[in-house]
PDB file of N, CA and C in Angstrom:
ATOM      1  N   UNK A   1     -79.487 104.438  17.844  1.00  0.00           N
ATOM      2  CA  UNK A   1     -79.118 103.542  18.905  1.00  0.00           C
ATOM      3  C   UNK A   1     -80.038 103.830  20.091  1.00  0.00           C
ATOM      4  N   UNK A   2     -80.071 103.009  20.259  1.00  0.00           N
ATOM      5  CA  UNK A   2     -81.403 103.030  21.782  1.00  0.00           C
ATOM      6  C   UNK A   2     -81.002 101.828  22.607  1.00  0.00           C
ATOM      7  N   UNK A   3     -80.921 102.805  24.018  1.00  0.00           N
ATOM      8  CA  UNK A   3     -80.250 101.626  25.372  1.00  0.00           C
ATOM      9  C   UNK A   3     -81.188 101.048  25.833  1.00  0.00           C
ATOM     10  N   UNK A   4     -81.398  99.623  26.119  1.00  0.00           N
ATOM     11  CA  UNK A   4     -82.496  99.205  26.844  1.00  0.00           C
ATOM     12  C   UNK A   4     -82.006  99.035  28.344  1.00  0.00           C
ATOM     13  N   UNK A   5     -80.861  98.485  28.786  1.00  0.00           N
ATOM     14  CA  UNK A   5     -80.306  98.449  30.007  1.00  0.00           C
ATOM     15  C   UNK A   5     -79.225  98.767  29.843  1.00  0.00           C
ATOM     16  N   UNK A   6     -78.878  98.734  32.087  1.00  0.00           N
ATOM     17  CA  UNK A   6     -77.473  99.484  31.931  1.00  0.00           C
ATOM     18  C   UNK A   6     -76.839 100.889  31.357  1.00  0.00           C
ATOM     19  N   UNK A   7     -75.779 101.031  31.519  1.00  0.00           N
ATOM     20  CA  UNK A   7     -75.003 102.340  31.275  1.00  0.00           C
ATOM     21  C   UNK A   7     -73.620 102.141  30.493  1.00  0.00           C
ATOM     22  N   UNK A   8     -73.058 103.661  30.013  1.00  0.00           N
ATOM     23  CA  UNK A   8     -71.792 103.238  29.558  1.00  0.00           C
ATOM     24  C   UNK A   8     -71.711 104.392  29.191  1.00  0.00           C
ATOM     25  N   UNK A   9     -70.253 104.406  27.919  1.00  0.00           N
ATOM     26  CA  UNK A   9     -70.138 105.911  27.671  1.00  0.00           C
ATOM     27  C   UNK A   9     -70.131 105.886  25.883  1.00  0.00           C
ATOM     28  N   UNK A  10     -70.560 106.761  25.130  1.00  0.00           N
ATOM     29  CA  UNK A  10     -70.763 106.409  23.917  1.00  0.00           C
ATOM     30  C   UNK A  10     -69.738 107.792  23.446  1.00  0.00           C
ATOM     31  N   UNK A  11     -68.135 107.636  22.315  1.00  0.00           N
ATOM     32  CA  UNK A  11     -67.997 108.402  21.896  1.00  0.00           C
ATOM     33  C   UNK A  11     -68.181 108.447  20.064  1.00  0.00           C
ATOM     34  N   UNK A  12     -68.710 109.699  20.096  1.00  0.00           N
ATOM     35  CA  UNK A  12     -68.945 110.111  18.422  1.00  0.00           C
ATOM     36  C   UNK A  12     -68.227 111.024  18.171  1.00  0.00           C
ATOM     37  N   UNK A  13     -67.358 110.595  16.756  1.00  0.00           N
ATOM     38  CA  UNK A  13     -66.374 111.907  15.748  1.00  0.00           C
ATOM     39  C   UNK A  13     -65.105 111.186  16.138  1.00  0.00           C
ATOM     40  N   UNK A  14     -64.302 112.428  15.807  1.00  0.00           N
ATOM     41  CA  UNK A  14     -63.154 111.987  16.135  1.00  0.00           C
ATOM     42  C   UNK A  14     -62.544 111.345  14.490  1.00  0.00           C
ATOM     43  N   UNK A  15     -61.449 110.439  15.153  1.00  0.00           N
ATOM     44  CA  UNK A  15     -60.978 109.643  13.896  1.00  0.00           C
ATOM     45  C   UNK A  15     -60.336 108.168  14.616  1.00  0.00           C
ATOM     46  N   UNK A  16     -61.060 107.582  13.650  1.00  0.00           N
ATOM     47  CA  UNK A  16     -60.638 105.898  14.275  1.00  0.00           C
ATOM     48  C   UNK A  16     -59.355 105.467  13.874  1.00  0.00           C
ATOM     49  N   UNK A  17     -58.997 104.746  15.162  1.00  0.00           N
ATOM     50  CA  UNK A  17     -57.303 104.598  15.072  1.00  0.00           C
ATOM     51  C   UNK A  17     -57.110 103.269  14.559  1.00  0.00           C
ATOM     52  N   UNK A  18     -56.316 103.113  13.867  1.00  0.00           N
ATOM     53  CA  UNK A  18     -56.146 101.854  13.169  1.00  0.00           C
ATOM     54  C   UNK A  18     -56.869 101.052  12.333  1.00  0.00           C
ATOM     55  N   UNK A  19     -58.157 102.097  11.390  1.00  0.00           N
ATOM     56  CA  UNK A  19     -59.218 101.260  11.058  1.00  0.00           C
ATOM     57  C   UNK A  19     -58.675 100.544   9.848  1.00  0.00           C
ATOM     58  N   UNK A  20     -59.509  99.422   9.318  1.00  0.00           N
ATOM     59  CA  UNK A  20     -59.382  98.999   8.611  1.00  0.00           C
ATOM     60  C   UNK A  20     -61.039  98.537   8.290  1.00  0.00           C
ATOM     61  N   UNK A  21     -61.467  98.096   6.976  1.00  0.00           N
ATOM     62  CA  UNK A  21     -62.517  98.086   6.373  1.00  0.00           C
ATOM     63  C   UNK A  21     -62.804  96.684   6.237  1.00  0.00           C
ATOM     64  N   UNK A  22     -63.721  96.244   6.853  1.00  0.00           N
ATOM     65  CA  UNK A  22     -64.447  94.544   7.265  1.00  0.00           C
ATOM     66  C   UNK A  22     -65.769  94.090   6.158  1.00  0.00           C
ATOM     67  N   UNK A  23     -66.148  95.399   5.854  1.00  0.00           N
ATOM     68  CA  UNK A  23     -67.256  95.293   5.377  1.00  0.00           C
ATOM     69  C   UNK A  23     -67.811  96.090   4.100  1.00  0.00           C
ATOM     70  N   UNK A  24     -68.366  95.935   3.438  1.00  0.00           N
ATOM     71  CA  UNK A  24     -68.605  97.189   2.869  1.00  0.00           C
ATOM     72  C   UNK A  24     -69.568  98.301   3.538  1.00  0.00           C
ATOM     73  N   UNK A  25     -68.365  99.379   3.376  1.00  0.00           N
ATOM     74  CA  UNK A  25     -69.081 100.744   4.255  1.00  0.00           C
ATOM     75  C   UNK A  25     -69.049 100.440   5.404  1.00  0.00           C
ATOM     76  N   UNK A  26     -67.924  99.117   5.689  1.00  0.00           N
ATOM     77  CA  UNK A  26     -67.619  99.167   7.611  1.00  0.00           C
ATOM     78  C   UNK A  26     -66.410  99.192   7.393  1.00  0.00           C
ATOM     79  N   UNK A  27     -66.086  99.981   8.767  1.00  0.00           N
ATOM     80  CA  UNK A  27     -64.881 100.376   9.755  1.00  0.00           C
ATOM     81  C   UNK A  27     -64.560 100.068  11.044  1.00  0.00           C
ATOM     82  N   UNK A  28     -63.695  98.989  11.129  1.00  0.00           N
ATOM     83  CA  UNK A  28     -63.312  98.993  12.597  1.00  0.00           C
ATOM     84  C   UNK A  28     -61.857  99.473  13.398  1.00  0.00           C
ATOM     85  N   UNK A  29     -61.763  99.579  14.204  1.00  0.00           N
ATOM     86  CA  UNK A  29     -60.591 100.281  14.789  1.00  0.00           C
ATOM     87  C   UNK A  29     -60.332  99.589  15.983  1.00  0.00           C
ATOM     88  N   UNK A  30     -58.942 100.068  16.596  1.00  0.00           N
ATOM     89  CA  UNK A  30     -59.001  99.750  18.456  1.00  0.00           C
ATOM     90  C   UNK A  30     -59.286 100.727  18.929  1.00  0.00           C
ATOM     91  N   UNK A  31     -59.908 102.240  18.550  1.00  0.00           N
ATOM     92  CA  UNK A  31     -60.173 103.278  19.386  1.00  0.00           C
ATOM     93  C   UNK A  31     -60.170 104.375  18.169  1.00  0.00           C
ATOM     94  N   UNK A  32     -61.055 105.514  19.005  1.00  0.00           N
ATOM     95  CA  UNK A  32     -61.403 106.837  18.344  1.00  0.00           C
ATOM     96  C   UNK A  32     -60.341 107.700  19.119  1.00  0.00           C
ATOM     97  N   UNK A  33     -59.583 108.435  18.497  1.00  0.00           N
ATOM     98  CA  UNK A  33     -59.632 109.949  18.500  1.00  0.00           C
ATOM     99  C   UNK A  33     -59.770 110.862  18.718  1.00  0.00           C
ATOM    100  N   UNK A  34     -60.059 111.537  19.239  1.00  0.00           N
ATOM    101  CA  UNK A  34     -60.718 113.057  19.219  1.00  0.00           C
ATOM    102  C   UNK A  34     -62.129 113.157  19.444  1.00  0.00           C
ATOM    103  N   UNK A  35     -63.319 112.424  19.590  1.00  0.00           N
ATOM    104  CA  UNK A  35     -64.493 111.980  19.988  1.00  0.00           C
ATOM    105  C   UNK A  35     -64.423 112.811  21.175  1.00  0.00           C
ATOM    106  N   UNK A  36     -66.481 113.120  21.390  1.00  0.00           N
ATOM    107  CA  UNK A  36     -67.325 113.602  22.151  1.00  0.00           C
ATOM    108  C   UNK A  36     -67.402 112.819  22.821  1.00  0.00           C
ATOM    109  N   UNK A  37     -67.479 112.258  24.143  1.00  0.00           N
ATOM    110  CA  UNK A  37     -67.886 111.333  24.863  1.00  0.00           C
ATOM    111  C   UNK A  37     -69.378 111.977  25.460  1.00  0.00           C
ATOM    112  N   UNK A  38     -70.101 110.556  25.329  1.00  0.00           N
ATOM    113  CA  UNK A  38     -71.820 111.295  26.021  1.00  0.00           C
ATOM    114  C   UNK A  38     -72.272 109.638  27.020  1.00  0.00           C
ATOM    115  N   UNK A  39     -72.540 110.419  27.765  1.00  0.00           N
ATOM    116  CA  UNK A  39     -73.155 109.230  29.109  1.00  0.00           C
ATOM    117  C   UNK A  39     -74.270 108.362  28.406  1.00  0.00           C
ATOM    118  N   UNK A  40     -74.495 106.986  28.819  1.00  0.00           N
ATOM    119  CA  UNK A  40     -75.823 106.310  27.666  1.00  0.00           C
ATOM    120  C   UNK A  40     -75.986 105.707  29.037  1.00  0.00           C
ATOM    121  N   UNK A  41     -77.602 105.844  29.192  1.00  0.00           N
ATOM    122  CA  UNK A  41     -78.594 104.867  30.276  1.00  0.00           C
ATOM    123  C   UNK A  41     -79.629 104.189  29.638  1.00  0.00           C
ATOM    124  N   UNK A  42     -80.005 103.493  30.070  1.00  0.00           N
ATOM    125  CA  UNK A  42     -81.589 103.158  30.029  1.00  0.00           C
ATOM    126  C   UNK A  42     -82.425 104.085  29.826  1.00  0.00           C
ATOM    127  N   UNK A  43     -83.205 104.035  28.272  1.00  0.00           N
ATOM    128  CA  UNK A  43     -83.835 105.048  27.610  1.00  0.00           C
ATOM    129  C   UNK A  43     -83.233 105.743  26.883  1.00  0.00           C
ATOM    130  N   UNK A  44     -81.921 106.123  26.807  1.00  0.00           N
ATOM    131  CA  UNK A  44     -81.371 107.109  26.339  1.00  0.00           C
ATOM    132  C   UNK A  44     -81.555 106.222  24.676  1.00  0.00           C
ATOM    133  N   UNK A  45     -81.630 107.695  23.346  1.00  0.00           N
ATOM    134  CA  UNK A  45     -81.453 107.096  21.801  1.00  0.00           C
ATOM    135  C   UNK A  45     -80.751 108.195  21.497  1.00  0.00           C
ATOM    136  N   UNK A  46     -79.888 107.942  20.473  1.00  0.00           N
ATOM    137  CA  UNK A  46     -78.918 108.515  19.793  1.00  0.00           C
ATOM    138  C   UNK A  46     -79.029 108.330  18.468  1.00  0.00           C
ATOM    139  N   UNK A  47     -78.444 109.303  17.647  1.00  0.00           N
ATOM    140  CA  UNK A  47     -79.030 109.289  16.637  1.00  0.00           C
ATOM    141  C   UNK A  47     -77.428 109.429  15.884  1.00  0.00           C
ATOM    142  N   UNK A  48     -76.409 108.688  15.305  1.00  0.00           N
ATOM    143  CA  UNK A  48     -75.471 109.043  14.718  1.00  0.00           C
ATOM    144  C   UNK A  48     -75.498 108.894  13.253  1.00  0.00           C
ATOM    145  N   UNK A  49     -74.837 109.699  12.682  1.00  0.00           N
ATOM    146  CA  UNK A  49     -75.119 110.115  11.581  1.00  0.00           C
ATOM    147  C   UNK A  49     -74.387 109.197  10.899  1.00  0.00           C
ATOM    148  N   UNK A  50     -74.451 109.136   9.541  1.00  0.00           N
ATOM    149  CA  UNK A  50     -73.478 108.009   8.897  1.00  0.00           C
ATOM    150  C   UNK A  50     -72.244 108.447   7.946  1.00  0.00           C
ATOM    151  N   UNK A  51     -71.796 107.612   8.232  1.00  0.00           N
ATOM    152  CA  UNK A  51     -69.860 108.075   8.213  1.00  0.00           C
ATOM    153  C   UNK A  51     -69.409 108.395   9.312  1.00  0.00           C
ATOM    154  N   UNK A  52     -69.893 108.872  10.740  1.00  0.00           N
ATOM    155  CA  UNK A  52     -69.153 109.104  12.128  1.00  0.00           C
ATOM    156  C   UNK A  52     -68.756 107.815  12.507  1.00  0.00           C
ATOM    157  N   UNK A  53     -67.492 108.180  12.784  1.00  0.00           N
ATOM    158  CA  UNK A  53     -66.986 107.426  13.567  1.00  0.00           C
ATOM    159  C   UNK A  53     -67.610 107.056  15.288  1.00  0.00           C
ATOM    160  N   UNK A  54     -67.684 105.880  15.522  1.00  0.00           N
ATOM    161  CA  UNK A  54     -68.397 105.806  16.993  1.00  0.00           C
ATOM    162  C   UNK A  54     -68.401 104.450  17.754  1.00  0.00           C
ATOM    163  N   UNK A  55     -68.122 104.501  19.112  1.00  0.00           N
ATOM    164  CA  UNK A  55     -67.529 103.620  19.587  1.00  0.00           C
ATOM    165  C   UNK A  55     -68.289 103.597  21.090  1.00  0.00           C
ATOM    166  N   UNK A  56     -68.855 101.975  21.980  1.00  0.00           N
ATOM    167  CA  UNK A  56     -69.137 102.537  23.123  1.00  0.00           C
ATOM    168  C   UNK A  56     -68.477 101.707  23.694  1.00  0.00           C
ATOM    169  N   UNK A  57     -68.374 102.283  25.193  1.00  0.00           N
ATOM    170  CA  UNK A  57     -67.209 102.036  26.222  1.00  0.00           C
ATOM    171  C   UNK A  57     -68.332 101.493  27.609  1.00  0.00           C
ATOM    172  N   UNK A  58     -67.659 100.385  27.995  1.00  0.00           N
ATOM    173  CA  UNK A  58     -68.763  99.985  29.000  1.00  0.00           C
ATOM    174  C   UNK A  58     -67.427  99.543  30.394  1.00  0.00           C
ATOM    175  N   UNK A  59     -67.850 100.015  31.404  1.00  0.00           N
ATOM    176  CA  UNK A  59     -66.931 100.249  33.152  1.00  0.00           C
ATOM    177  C   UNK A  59     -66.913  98.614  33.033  1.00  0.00           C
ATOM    178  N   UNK A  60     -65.413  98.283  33.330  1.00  0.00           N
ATOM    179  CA  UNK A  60     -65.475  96.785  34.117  1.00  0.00           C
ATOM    180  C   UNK A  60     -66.373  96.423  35.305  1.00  0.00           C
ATOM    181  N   UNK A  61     -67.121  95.382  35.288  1.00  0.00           N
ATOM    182  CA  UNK A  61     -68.261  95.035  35.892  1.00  0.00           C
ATOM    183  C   UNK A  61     -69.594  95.750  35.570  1.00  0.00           C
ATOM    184  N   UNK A  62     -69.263  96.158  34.820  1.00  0.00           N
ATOM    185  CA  UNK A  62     -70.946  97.032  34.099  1.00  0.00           C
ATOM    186  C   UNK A  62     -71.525  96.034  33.066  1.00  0.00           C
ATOM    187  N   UNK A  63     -72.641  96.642  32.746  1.00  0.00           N
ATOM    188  CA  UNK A  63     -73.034  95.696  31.247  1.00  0.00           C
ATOM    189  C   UNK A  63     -74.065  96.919  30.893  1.00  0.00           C
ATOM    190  N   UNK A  64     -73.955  96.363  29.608  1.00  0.00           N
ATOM    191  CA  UNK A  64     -75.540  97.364  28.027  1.00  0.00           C
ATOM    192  C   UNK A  64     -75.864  96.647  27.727  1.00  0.00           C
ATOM    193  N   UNK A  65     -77.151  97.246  27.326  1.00  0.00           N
ATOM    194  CA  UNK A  65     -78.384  96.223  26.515  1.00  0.00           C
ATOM    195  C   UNK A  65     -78.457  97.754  25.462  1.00  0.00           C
ATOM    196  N   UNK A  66     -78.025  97.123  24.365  1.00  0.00           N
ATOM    197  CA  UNK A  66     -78.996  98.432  23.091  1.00  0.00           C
ATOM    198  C   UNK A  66     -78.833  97.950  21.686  1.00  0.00           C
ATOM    199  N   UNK A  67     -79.831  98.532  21.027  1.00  0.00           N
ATOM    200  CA  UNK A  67     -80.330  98.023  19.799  1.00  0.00           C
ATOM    201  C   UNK A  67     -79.608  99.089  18.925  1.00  0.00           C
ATOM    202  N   UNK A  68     -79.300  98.641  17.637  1.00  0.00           N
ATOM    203  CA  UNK A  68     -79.443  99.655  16.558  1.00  0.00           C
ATOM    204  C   UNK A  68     -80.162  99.131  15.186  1.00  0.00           C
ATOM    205  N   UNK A  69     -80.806 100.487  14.083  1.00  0.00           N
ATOM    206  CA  UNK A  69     -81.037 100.763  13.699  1.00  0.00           C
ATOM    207  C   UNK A  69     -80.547 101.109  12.641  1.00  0.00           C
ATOM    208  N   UNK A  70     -79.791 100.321  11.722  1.00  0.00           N
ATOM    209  CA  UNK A  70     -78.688 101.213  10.405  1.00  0.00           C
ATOM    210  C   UNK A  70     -79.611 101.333   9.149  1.00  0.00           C
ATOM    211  N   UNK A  71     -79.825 102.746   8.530  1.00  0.00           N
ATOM    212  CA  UNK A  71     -80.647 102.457   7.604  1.00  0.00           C
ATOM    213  C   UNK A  71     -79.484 103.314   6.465  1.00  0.00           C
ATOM    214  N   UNK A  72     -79.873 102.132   5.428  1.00  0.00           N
ATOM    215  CA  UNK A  72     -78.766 101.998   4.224  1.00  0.00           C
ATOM    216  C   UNK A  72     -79.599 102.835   2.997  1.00  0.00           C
ATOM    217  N   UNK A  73     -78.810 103.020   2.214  1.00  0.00           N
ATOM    218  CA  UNK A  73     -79.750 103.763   0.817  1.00  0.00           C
ATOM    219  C   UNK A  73     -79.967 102.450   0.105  1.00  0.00           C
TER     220      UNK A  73
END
């Protein structure tokens, strides 16, 4: 994941609450768990691993710009 604009808060781990499976090998939830929370700006890349659970959180009146990257077998 790589931010192009803006800020927010990105949490990874944990365990997703209420997930249910949309996709194959997707998970969505209304919220994580037990998650790391880590600050995301402009520039910032992250690298989450696959199978983590991960979720980002953006301040009312804020906004993100970021790309990802999912690479599948």
């Amino acid at each position: 994941m790589a931010v192009q604009s803006g800020e927010g808060t990105l949490i990874v781990g944990g365990k997703v609450v209420g997930g249910k499976t949309t996709a194959p090998n997707e998970i969505r939830g209304s919220s994580i768990e037990g998650g790391v929370s880590k600050k995301m700006a402009a520039g910032d890349i992250f690298h989450i691993p696959g199978n983590t659970p991960h979720q980002v959180m953006v301040a009312a009146g804020k906004q993100i710009t970021y790309f990802v990257i999912k690479v599948t077998e």
